[in-house]
Protein backbone atom coordinates (compact mmCIF):
# COMPACT_ATOMS: atom_id res chain seq x y z
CA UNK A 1 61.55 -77.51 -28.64
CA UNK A 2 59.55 -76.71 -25.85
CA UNK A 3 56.34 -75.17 -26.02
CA UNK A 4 57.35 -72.26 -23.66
CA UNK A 5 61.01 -72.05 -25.95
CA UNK A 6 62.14 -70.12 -29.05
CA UNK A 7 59.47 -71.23 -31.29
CA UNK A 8 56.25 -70.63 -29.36
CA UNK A 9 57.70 -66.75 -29.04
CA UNK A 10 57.81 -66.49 -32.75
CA UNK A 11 54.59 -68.10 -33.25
CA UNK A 12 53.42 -65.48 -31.10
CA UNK A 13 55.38 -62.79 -32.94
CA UNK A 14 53.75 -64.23 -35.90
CA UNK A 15 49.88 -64.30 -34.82
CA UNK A 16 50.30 -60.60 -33.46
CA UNK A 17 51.65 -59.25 -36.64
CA UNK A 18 49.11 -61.45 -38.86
CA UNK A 19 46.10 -59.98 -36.66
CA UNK A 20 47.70 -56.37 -36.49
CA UNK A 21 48.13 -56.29 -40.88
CA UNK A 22 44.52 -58.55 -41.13
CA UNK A 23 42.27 -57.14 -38.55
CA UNK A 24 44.16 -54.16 -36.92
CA UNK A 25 43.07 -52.03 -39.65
CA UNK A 26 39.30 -52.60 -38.97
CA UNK A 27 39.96 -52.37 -35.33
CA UNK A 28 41.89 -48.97 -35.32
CA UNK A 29 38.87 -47.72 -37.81
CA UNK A 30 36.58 -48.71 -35.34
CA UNK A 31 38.34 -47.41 -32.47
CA UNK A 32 38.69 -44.02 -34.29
CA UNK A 33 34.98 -43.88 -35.58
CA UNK A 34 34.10 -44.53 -31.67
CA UNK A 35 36.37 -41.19 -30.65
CA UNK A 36 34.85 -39.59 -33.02
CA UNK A 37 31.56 -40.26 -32.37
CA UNK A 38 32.53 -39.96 -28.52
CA UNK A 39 33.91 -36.52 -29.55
CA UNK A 40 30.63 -34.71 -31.41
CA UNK A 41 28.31 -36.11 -28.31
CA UNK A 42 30.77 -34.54 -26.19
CA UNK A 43 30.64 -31.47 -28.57
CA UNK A 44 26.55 -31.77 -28.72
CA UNK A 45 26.30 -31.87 -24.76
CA UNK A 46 28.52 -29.22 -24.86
CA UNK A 47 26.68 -27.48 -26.99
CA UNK A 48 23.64 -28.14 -24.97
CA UNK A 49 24.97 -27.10 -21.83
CA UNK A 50 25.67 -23.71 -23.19
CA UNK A 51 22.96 -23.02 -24.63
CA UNK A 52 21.16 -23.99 -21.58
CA UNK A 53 23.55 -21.40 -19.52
CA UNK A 54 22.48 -18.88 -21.83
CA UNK A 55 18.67 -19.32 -21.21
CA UNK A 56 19.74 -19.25 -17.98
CA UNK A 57 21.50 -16.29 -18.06
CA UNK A 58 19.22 -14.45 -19.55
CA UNK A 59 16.51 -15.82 -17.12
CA UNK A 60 18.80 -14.68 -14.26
CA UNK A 61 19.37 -10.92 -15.85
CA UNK A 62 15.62 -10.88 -16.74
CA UNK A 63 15.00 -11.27 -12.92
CA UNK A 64 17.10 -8.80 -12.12
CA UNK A 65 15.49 -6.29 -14.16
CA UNK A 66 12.02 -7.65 -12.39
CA UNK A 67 13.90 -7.56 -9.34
CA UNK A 68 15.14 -3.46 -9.94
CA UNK A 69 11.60 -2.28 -10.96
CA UNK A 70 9.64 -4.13 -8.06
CA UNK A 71 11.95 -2.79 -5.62
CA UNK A 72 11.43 0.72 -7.49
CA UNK A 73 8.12 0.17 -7.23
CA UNK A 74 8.06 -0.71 -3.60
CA UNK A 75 10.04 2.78 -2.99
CA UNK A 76 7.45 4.91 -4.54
CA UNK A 77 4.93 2.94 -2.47
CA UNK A 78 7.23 3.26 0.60
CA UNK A 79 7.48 7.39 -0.27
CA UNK A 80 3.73 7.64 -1.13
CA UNK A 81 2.75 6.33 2.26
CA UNK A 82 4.94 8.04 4.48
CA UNK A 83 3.75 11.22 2.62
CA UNK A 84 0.32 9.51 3.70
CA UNK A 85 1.49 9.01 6.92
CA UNK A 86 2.97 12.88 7.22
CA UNK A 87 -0.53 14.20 6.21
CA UNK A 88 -2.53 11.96 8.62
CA UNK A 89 -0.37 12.96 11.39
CA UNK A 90 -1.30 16.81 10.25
CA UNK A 91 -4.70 16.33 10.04
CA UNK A 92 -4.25 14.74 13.78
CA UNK A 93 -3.07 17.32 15.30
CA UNK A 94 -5.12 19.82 13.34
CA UNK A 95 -8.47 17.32 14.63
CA UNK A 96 -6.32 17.31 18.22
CA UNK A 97 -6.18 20.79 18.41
CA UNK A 98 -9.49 21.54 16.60
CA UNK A 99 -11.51 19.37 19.29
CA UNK A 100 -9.41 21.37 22.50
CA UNK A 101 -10.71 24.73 20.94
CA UNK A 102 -14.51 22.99 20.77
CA UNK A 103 -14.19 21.83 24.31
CA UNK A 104 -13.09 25.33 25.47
CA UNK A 105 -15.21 27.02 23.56
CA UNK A 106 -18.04 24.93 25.01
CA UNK A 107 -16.86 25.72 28.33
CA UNK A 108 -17.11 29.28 27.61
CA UNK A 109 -20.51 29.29 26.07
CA UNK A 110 -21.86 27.13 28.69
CA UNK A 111 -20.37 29.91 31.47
CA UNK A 112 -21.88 33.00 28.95
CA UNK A 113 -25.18 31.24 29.46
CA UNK A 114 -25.16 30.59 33.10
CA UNK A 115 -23.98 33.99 33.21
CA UNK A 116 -26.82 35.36 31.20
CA UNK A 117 -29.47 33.27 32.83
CA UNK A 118 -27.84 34.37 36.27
CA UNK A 119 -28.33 37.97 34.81
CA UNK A 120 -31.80 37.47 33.24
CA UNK A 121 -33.29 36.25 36.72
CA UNK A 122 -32.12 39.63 38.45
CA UNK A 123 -32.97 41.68 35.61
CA UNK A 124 -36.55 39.85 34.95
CA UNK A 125 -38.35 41.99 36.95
CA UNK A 126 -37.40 45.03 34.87
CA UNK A 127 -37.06 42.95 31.73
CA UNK A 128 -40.00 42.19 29.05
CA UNK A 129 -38.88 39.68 25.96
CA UNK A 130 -40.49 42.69 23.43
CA UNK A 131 -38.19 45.59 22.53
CA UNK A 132 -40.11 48.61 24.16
CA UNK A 133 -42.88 46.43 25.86
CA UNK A 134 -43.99 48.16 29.40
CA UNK A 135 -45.83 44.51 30.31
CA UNK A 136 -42.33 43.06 31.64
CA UNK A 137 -43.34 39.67 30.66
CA UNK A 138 -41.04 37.55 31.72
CA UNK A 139 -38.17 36.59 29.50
CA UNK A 140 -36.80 33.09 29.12
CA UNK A 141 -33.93 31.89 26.46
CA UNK A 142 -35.94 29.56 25.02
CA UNK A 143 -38.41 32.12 23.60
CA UNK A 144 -35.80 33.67 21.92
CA UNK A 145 -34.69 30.44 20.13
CA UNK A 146 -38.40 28.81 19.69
CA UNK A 147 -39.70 29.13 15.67
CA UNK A 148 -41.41 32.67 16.47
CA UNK A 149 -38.17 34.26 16.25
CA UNK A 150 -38.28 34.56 12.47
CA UNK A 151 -41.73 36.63 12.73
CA UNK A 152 -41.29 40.26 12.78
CA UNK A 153 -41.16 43.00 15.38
CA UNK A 154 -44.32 44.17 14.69
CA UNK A 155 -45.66 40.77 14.83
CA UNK A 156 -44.25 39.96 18.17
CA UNK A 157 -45.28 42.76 19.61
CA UNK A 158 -48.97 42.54 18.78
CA UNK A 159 -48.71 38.82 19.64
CA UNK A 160 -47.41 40.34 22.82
CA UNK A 161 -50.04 42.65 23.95
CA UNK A 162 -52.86 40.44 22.30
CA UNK A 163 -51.40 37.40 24.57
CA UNK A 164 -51.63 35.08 20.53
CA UNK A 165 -49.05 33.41 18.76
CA UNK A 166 -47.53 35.08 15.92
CA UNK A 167 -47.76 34.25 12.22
CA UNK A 168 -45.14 32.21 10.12
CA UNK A 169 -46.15 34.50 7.22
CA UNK A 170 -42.95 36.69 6.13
């Protein structure tokens, strides 16, 4: 008999079963221990993994809730300065139209008093700066404006006639 022939296939028959009833029972045990181990890591990463998506999760709504009451925020900041901007604009055009009534109004005075002055240099002749005064002192706006004007009548027309300065005493 050959070694390739009818009795090396039953010696291999033979060693196969002999290992499979002698040391296939430790080897299945070990293969099944290793699935089973293989299986609870799987189940622990798994585990892991959604656990971690829940943190995550909850990070991701708790920046949307950051995200909503920024951007609220930002509105009401957005509103309070275009009501900012509104009143600005107001006060503006109130300062705008304030500052054209000044300027005319300067105009105007500035024309009364040329006017004035123009009518105080043909009156001056007939003119005196006293109420009642027969002297017809000459009259000039700045005497009117100067810190005698507080004194009274009586005072300025004494001072007047006596050619003195009136007193500051009321």
């Amino acid at each position: 008999m050959g070694e390739y022939g009818f009795g090396g296939e039953i010696y291999s028959l033979i060693n196969t079963l002999i290992t499979i009833f002698l040391g296939g029972g430790w080897f299945l045990h070990w293969r099944a221990s290793k699935r089973k181990a293989n299986g609870e890591a799987k189940q622990v990463e798994a585990d892991a993994f959604k656990s971690m998506q829940d943190a995550y999760q909850q990070m991701h709504d708790d920046l949307l809730k950051r995200l909503d009451e920024v951007c609220g925020e930002r509105d009401n900041y957005k509103d309070e300065r275009n009501e900012e901007r509104k009143i600005n604009r107001e006060m503006r055009a109130k300062y705008t139209e304030l500052e054209e009534r000044m300027t005319k109004m300067d105009l105007q005075y500035k024309q009364d008093i040329s006017r004035l002055g123009r009518r105080i240099d043909v009156l001056s002749p007939f003119l005196c700066g006293v109420a009642g005064c027969m002297h017809r002192k000459k009259v000039s706006l700045m005497e009117n404006i100067d810190d005698n004007s507080f004194a009274t009548v009586e005072e300025r027309e004494t001072a007047h006639k006596n050619d003195i300065e009136p007193s500051n005493e009321i």
